[in-house]
N, C-alpha and C. Protein backbone atom coordinates (compact mmCIF):
# COMPACT_ATOMS: atom_id res chain seq x y z
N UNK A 1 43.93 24.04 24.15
CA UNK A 1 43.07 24.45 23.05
C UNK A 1 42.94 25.96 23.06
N UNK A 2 42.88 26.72 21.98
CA UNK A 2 43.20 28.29 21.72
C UNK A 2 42.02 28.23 21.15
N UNK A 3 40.73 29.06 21.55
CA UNK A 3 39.12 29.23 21.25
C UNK A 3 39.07 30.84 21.15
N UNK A 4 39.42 31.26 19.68
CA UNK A 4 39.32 32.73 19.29
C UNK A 4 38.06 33.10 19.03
N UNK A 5 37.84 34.25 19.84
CA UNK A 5 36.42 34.63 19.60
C UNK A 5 36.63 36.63 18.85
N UNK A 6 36.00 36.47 17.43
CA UNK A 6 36.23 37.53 16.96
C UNK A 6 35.46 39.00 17.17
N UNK A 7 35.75 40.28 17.57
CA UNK A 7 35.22 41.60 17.59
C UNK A 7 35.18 42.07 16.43
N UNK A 8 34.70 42.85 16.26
CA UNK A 8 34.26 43.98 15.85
C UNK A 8 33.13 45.25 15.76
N UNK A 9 33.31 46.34 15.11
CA UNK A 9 32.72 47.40 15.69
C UNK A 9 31.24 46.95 15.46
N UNK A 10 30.16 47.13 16.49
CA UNK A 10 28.97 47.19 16.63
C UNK A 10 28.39 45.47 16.46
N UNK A 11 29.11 44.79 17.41
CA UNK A 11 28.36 43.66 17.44
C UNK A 11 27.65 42.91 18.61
N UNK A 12 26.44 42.47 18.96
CA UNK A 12 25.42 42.38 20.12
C UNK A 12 26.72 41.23 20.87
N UNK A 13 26.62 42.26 22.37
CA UNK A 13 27.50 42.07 23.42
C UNK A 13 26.87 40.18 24.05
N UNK A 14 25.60 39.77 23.90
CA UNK A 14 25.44 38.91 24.28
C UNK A 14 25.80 37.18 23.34
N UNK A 15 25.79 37.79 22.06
CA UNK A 15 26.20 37.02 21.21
C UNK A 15 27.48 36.28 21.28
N UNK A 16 28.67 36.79 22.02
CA UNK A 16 29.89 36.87 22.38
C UNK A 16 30.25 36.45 24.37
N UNK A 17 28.98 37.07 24.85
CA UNK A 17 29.38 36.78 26.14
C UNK A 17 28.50 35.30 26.42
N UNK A 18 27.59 34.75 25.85
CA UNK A 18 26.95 33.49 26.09
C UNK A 18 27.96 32.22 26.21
N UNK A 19 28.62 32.79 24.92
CA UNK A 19 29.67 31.62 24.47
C UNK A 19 30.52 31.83 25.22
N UNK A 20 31.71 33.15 25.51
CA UNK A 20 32.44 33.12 26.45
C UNK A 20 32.60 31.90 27.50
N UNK A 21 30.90 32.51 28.73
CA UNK A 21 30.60 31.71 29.28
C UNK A 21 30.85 30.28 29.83
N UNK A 22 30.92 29.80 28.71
CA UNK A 22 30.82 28.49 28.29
C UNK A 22 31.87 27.88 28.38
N UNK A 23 32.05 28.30 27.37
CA UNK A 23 33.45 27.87 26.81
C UNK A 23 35.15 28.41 26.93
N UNK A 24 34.67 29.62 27.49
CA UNK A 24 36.41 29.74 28.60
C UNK A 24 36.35 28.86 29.60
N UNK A 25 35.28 27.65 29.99
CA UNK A 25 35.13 27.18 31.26
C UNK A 25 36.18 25.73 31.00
N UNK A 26 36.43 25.33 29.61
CA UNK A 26 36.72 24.28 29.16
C UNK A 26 37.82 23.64 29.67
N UNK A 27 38.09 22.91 29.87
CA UNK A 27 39.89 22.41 30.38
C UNK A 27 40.84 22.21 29.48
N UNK A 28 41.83 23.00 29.66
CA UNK A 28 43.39 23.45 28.99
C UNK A 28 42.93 24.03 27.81
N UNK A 29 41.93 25.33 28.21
CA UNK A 29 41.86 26.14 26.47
C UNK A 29 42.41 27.40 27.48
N UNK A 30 42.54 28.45 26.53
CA UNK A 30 42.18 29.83 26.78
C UNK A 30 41.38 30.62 25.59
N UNK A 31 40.96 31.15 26.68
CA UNK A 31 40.09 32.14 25.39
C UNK A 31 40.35 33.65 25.56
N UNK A 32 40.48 33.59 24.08
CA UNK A 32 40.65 35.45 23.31
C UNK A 32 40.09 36.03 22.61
N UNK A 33 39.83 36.86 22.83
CA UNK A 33 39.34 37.75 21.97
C UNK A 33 40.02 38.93 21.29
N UNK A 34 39.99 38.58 20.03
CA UNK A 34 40.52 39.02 18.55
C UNK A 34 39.84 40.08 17.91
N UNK A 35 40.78 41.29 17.39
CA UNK A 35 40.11 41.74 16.38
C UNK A 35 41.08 42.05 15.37
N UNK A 36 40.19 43.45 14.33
CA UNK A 36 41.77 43.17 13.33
C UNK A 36 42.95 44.49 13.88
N UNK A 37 42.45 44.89 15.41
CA UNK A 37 43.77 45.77 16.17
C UNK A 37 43.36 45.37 17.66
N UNK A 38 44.54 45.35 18.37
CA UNK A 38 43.71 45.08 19.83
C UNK A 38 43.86 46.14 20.22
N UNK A 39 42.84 46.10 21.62
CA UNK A 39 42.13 47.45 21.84
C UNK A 39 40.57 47.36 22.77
N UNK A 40 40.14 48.27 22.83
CA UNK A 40 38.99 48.11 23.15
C UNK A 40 37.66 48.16 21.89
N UNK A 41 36.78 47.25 22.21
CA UNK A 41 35.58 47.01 21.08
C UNK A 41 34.75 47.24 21.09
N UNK A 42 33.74 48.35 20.87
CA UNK A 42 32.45 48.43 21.85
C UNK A 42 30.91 48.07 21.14
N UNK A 43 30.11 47.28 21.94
CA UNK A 43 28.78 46.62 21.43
C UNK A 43 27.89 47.56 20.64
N UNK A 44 26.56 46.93 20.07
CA UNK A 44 26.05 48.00 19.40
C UNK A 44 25.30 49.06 20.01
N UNK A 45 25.07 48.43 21.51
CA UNK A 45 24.69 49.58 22.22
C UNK A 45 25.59 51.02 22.48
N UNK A 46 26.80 50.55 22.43
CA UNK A 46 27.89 51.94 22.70
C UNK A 46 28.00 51.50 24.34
N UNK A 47 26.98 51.18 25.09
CA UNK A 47 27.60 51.16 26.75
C UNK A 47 28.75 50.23 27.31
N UNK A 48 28.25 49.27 26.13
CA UNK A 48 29.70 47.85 27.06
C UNK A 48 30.38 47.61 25.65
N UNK A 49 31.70 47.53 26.51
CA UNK A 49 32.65 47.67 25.55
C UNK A 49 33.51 46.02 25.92
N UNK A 50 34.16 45.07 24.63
CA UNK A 50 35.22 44.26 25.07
C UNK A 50 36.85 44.70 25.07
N UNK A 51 37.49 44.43 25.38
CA UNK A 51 38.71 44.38 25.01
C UNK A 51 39.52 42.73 24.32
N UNK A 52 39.70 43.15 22.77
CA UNK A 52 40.82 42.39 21.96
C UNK A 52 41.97 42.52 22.55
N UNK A 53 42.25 41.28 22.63
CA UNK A 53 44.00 41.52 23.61
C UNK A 53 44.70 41.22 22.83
N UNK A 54 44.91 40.17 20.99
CA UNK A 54 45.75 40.33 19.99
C UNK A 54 44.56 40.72 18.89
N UNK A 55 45.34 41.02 17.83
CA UNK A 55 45.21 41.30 16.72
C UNK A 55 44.80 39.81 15.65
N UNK A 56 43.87 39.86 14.64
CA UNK A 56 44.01 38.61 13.78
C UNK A 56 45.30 38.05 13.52
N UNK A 57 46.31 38.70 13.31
CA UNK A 57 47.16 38.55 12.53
C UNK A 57 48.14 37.60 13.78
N UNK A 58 47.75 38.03 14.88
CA UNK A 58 48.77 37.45 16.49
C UNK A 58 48.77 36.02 16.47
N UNK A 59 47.25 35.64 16.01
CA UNK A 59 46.47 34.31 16.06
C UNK A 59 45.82 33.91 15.15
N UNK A 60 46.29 33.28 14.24
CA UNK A 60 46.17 32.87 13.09
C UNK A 60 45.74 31.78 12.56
N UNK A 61 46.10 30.96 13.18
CA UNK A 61 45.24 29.22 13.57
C UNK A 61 44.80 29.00 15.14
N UNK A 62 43.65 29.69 14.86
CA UNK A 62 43.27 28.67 16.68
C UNK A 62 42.53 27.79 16.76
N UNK A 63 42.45 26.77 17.28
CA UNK A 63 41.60 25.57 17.27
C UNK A 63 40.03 26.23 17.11
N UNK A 64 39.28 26.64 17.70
CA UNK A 64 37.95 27.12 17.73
C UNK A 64 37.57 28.48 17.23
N UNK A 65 36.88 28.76 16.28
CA UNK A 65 36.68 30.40 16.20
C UNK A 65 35.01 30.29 16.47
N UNK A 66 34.78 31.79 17.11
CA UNK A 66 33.53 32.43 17.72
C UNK A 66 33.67 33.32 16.78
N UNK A 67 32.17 33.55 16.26
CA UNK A 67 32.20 34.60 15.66
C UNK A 67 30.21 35.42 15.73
N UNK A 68 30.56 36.27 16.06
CA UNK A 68 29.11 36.66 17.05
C UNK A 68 28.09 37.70 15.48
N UNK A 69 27.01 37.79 15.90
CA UNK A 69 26.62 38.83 14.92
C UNK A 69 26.16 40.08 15.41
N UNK A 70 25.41 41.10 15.15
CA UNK A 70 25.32 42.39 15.20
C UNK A 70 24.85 43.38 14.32
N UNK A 71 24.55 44.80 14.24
CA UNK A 71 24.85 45.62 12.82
C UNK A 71 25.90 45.50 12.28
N UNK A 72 26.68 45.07 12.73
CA UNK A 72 27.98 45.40 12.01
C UNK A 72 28.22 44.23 11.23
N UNK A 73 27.80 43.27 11.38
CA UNK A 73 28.00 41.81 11.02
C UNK A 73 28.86 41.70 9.48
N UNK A 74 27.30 42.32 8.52
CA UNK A 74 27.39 42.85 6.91
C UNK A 74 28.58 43.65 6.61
N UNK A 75 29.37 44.55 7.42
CA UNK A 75 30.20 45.39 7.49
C UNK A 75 31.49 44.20 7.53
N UNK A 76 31.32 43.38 8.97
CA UNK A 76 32.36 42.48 8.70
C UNK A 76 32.40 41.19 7.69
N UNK A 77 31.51 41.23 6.77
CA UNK A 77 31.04 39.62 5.96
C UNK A 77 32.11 40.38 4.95
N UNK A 78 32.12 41.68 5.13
CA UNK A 78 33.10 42.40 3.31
C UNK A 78 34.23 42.50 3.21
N UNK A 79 34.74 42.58 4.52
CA UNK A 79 35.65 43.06 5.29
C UNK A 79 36.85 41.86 4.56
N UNK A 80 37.98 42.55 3.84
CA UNK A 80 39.18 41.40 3.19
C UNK A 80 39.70 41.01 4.50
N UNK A 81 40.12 41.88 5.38
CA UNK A 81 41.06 41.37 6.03
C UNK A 81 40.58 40.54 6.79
N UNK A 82 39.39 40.42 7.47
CA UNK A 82 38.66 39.54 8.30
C UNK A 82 38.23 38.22 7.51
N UNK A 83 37.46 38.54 6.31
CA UNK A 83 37.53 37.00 5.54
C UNK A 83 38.50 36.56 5.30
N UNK A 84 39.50 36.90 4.93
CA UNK A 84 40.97 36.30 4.67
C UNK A 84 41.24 35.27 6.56
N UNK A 85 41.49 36.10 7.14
CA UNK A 85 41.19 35.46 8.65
C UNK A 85 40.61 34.59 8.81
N UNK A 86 39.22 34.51 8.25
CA UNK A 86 38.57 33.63 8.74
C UNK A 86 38.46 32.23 7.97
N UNK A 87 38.96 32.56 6.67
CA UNK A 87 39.11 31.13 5.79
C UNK A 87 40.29 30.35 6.15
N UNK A 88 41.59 31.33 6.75
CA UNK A 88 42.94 30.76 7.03
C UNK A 88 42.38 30.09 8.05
N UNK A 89 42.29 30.28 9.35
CA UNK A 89 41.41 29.85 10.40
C UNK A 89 40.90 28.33 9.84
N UNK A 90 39.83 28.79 9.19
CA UNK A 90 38.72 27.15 9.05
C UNK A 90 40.01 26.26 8.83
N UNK A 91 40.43 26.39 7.78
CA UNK A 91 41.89 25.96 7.85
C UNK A 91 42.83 24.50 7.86
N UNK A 92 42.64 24.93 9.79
CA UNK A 92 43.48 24.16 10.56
C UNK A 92 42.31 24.20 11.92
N UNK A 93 41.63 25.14 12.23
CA UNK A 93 40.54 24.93 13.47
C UNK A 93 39.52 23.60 13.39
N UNK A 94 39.70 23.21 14.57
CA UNK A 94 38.24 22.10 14.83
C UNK A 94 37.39 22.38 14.63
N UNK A 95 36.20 23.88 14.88
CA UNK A 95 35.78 24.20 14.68
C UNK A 95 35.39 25.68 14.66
N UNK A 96 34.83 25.72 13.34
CA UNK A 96 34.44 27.92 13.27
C UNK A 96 32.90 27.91 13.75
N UNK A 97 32.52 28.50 14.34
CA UNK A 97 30.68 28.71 14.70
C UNK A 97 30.61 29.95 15.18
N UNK A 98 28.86 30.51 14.50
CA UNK A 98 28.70 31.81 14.42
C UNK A 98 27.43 31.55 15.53
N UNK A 99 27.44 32.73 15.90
CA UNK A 99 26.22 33.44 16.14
C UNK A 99 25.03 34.33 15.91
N UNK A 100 24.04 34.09 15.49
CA UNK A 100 23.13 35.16 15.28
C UNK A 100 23.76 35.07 13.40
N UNK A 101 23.34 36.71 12.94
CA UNK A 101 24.11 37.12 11.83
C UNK A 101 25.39 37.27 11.57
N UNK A 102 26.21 36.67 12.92
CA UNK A 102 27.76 35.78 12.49
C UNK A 102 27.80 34.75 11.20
N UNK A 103 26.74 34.55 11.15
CA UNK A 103 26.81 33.60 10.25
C UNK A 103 27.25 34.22 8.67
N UNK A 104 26.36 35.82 8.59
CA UNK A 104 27.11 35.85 7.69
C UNK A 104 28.50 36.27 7.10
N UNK A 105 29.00 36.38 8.07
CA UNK A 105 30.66 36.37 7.91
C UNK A 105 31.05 34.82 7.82
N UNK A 106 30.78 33.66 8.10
CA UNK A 106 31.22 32.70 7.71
C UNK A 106 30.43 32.07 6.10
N UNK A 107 28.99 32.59 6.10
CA UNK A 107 28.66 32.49 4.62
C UNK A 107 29.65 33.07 3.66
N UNK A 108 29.97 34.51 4.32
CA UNK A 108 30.42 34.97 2.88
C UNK A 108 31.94 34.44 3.04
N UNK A 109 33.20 33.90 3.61
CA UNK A 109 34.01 33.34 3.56
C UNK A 109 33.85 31.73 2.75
N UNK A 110 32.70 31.50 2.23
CA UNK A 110 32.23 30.37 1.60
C UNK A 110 32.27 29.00 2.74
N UNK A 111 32.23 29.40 3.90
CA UNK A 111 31.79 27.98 5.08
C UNK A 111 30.72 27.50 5.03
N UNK A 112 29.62 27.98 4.67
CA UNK A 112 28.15 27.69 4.66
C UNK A 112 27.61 26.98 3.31
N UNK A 113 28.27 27.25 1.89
CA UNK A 113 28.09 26.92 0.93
C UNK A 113 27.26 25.52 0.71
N UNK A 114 25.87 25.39 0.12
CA UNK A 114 25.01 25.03 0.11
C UNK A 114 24.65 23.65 1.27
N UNK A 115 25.18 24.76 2.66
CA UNK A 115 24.76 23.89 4.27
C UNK A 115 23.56 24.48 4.50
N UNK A 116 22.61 23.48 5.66
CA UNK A 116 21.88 24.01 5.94
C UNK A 116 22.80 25.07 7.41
N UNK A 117 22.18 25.87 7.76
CA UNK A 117 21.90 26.64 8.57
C UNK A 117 21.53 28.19 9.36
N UNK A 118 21.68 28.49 10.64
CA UNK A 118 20.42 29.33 11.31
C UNK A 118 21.13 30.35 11.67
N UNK A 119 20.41 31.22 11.98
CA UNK A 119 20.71 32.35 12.00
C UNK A 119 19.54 33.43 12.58
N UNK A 120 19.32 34.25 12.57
CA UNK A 120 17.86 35.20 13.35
C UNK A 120 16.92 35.32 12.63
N UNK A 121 15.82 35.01 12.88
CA UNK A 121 15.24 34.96 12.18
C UNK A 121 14.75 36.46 10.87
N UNK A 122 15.18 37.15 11.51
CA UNK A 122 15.31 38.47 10.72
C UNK A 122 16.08 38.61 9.40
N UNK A 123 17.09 37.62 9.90
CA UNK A 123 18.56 37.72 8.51
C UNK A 123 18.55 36.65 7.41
N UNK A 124 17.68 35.27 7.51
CA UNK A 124 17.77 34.19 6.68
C UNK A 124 17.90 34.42 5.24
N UNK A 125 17.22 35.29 4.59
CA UNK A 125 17.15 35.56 3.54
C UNK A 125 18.51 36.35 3.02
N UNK A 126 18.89 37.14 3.97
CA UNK A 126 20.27 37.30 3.74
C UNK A 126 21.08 36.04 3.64
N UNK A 127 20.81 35.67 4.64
CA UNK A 127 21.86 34.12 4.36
C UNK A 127 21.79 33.31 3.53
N UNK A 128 20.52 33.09 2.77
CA UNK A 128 20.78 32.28 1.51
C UNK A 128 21.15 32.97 0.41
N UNK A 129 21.23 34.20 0.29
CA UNK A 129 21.68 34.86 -0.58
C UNK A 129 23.12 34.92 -0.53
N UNK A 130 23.78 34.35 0.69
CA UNK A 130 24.99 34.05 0.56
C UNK A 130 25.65 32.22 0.39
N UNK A 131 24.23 32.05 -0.20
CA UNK A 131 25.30 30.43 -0.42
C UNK A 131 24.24 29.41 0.79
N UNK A 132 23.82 29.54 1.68
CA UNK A 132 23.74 28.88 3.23
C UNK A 132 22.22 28.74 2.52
N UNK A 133 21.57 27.58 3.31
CA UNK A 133 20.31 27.00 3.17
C UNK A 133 19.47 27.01 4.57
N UNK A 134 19.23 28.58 4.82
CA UNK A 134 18.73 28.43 6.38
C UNK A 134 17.85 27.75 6.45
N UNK A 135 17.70 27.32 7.65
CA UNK A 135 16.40 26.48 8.86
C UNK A 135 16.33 26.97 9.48
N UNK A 136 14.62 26.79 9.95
CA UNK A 136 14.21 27.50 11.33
C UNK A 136 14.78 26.87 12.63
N UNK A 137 16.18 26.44 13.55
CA UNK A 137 16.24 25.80 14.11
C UNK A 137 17.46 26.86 15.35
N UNK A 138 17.50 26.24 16.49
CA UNK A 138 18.16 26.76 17.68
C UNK A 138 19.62 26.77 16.94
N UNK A 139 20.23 25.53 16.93
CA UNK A 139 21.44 24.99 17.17
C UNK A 139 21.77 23.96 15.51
N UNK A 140 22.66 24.60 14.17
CA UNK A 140 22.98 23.69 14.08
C UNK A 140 24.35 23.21 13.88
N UNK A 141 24.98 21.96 13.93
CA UNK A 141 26.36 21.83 13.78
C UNK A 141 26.64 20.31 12.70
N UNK A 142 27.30 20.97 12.02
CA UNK A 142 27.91 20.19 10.73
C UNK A 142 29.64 19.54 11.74
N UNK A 143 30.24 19.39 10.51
CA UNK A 143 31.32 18.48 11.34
C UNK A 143 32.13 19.36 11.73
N UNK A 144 32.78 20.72 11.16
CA UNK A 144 33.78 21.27 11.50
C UNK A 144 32.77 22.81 11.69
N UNK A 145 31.60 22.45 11.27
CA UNK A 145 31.35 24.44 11.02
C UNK A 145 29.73 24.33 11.71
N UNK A 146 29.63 24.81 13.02
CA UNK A 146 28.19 25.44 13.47
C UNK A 146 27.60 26.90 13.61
N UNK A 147 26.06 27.13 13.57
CA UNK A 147 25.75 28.57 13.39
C UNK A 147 24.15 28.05 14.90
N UNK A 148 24.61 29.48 14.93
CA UNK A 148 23.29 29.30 16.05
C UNK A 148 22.34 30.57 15.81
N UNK A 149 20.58 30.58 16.36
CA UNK A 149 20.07 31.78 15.83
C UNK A 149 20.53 32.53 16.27
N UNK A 150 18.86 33.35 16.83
CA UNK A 150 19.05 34.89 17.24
C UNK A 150 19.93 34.94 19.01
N UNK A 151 20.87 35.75 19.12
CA UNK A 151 21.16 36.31 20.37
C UNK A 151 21.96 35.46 21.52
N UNK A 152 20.72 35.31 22.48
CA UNK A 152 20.83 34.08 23.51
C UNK A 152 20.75 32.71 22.93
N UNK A 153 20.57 32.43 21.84
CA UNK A 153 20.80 30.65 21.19
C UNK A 153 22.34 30.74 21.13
N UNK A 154 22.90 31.37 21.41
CA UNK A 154 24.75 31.41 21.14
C UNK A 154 24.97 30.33 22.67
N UNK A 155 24.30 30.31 23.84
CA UNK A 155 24.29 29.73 24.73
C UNK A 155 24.14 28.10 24.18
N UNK A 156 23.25 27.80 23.77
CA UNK A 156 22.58 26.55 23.32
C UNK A 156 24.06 26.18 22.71
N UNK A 157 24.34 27.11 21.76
CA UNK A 157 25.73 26.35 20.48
C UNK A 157 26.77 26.00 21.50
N UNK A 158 27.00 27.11 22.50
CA UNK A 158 28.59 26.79 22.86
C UNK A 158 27.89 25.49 24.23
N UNK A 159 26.76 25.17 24.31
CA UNK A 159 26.85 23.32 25.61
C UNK A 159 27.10 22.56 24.30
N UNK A 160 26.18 22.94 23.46
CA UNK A 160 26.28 21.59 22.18
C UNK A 160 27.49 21.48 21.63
N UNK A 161 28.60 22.64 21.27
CA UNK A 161 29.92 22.63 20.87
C UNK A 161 30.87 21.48 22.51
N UNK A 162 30.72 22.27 23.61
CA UNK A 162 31.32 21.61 24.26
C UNK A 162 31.34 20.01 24.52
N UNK A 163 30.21 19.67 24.50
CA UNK A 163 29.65 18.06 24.33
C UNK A 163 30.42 17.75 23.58
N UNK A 164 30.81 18.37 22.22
CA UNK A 164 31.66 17.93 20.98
C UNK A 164 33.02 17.69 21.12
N UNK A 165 33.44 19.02 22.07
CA UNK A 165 35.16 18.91 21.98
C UNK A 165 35.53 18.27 23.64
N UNK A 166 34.36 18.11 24.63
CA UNK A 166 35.06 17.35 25.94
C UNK A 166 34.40 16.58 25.78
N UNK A 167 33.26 16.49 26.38
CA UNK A 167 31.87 15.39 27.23
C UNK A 167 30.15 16.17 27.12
N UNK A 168 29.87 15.65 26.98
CA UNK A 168 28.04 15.68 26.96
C UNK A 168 28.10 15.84 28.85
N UNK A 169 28.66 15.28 29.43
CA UNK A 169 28.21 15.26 31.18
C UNK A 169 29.00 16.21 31.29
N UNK A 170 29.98 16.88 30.26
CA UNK A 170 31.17 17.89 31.60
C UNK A 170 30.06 19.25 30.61
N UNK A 171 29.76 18.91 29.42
CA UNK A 171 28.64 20.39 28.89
C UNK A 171 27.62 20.38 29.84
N UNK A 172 26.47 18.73 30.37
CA UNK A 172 26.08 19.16 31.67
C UNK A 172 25.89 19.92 32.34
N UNK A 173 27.33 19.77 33.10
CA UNK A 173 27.70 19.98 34.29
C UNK A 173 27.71 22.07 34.15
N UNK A 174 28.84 21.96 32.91
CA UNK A 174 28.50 23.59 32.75
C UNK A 174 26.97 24.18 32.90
N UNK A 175 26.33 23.71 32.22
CA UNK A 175 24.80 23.95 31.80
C UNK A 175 24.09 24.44 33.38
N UNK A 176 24.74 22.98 34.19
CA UNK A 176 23.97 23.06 35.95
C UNK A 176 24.34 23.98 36.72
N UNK A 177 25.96 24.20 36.54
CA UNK A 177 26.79 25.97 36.65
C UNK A 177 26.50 26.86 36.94
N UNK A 178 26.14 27.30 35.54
CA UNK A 178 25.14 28.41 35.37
C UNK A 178 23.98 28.49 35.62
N UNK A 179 23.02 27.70 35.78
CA UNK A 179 21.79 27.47 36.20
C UNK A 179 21.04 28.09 34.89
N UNK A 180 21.51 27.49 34.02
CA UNK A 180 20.29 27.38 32.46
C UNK A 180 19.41 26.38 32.34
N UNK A 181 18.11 27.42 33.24
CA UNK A 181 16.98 26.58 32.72
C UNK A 181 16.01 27.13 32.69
N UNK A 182 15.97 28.22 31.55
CA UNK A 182 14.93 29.37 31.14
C UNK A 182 13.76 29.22 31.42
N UNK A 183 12.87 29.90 31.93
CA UNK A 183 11.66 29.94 31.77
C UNK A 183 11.03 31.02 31.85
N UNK A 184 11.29 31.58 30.65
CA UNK A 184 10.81 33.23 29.86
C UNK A 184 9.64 33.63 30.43
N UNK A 185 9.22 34.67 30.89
CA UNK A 185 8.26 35.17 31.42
C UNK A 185 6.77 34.69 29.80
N UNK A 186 7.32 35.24 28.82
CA UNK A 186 6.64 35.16 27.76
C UNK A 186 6.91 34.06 26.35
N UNK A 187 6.15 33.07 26.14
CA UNK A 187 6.54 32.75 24.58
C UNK A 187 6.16 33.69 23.23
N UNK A 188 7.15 34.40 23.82
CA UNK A 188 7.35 35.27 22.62
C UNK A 188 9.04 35.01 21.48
N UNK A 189 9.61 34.01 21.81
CA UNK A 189 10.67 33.57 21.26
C UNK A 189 11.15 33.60 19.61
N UNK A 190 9.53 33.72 19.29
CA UNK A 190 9.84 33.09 17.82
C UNK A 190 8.52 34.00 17.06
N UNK A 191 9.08 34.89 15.81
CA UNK A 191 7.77 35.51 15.43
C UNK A 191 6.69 34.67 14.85
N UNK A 192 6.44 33.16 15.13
CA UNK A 192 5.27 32.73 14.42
C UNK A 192 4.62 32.50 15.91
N UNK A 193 5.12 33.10 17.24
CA UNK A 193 4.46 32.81 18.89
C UNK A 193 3.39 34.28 18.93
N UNK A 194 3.83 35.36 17.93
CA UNK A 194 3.70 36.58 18.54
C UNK A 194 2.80 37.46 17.53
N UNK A 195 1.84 38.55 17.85
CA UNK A 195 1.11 39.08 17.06
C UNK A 195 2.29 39.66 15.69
N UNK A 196 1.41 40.40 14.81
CA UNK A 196 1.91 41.07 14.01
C UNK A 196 2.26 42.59 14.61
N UNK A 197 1.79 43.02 15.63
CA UNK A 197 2.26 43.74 16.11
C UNK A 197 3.37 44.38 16.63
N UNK A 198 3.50 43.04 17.11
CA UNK A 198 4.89 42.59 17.63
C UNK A 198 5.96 42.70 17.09
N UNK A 199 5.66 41.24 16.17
CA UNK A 199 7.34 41.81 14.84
C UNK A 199 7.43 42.98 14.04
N UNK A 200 6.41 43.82 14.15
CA UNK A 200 6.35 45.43 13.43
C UNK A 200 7.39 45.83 14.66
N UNK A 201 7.21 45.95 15.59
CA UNK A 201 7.95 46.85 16.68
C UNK A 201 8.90 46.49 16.68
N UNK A 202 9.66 44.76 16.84
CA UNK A 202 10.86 44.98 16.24
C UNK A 202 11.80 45.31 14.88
N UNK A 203 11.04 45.25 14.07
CA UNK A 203 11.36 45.84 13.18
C UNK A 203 11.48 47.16 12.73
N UNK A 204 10.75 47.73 13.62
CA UNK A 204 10.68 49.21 14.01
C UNK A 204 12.03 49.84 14.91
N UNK A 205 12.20 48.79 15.80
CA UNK A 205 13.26 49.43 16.83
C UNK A 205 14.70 48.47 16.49
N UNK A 206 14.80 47.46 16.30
CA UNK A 206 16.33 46.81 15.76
C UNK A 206 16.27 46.56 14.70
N UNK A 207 15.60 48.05 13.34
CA UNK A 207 16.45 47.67 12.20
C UNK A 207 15.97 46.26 11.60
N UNK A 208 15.01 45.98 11.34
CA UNK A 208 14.73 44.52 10.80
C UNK A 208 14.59 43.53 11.62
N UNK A 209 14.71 43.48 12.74
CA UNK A 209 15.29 42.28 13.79
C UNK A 209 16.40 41.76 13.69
N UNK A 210 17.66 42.07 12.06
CA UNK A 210 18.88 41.31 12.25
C UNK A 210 19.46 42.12 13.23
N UNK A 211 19.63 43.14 13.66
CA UNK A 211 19.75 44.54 13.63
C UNK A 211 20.16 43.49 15.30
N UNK A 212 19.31 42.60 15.66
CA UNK A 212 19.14 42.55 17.21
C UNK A 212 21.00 41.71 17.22
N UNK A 213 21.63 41.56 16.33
CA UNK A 213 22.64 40.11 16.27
C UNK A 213 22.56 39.29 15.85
């Protein structure tokens, strides 16, 4: 199984490495990471950078596409050469699933078209403005096309994706792996947990909160 996970400039490094995680762990896949030049890719922080080892064009049908969000997300939802990519892709792939404001690069490729799903809570309104019927929810997955929210929920998508394409006990087993079993210093997860204060400051410091991925 060939599980392409797509770059581009300025997109949240965790959105991309959750799933990694996960899902390079799978049996008889490999995983790559794609952009539309290979090269090095660097997050929206500027400090960590990935490296694309082909080009879209190298890998053209892969069974699975990742597709993470970021600032840049909107930049890549416009982007011809990347939507073109990503509709060829849906295609013939088992499955396309976003992360965060990944989603709206698969909205605007018309994958989402009047589906429900999630995304950060910062960006929803973007997303129905592209076709997609967000929900407030972690994880959701349709038959061929899932979106997950903000950030670290990219974790949640790629056990629930894996359950899908091996076993529920071998996603498990990953899950026990890693030792995912959060327990956040704060429930602050969700802006209806947290003052108004709160979501002012992120909105203050990531740009809206999509800003976060």
């Amino acid at each position: 199984m060939q599980i392409a996970a797509l770059l581009y400039d300025d997109y949240t490094a965790l959105d991309i490495v959750g799933p990694y995680e996960i899902l390079s762990r799978l049996p008889e896949t490999t995983f790559t990471f794609v952009a539309k030049g290979a090269g090095e890719m660097r997050s929206d922080t500027g400090a960590l950078a990935l490296v694309a080892d082909r080009s879209l064009s190298d890998l053209a049908e892969p069974d699975v596409v990742v597709v993470p969000g970021g600032p840049g997300s909107s930049a890549a939802a416009q982007d011809p050469e990347i939507q073109a990519w990503v509709r060829k892709a849906a295609g013939s792939a088992r499955y396309v699933a976003s992360v965060c404001t990944g989603a709206e690069v698969l909205a605007a490729a018309g994958l989402l078209d009047g589906l429900e799903a999630t995304t950060h809570w910062g960006a929803r309104d973007t997303l129905a403005a592209l076709g997609a019927v967000p929900v407030e929810r972690r994880v959701v997955l349709h038959e061929k096309v899932g979106t997950a929210a903000g950030v670290s929920a990219g974790i949640d998508m790629a056990l629930a994706l894996t359950a899908r394409l091996v076993s529920e006990d071998f996603a498990k087993a990953l899950q026990l792996g890693i030792e995912y079993d959060p327990e956040p210093p704060f429930d602050a997860g969700s802006p209806d947990k947290v003052s108004p204060e709160v979501v002012a400051l992120v909105r203050a410091t990531l740009g809206g909160g999509a800003a976060a991925g």
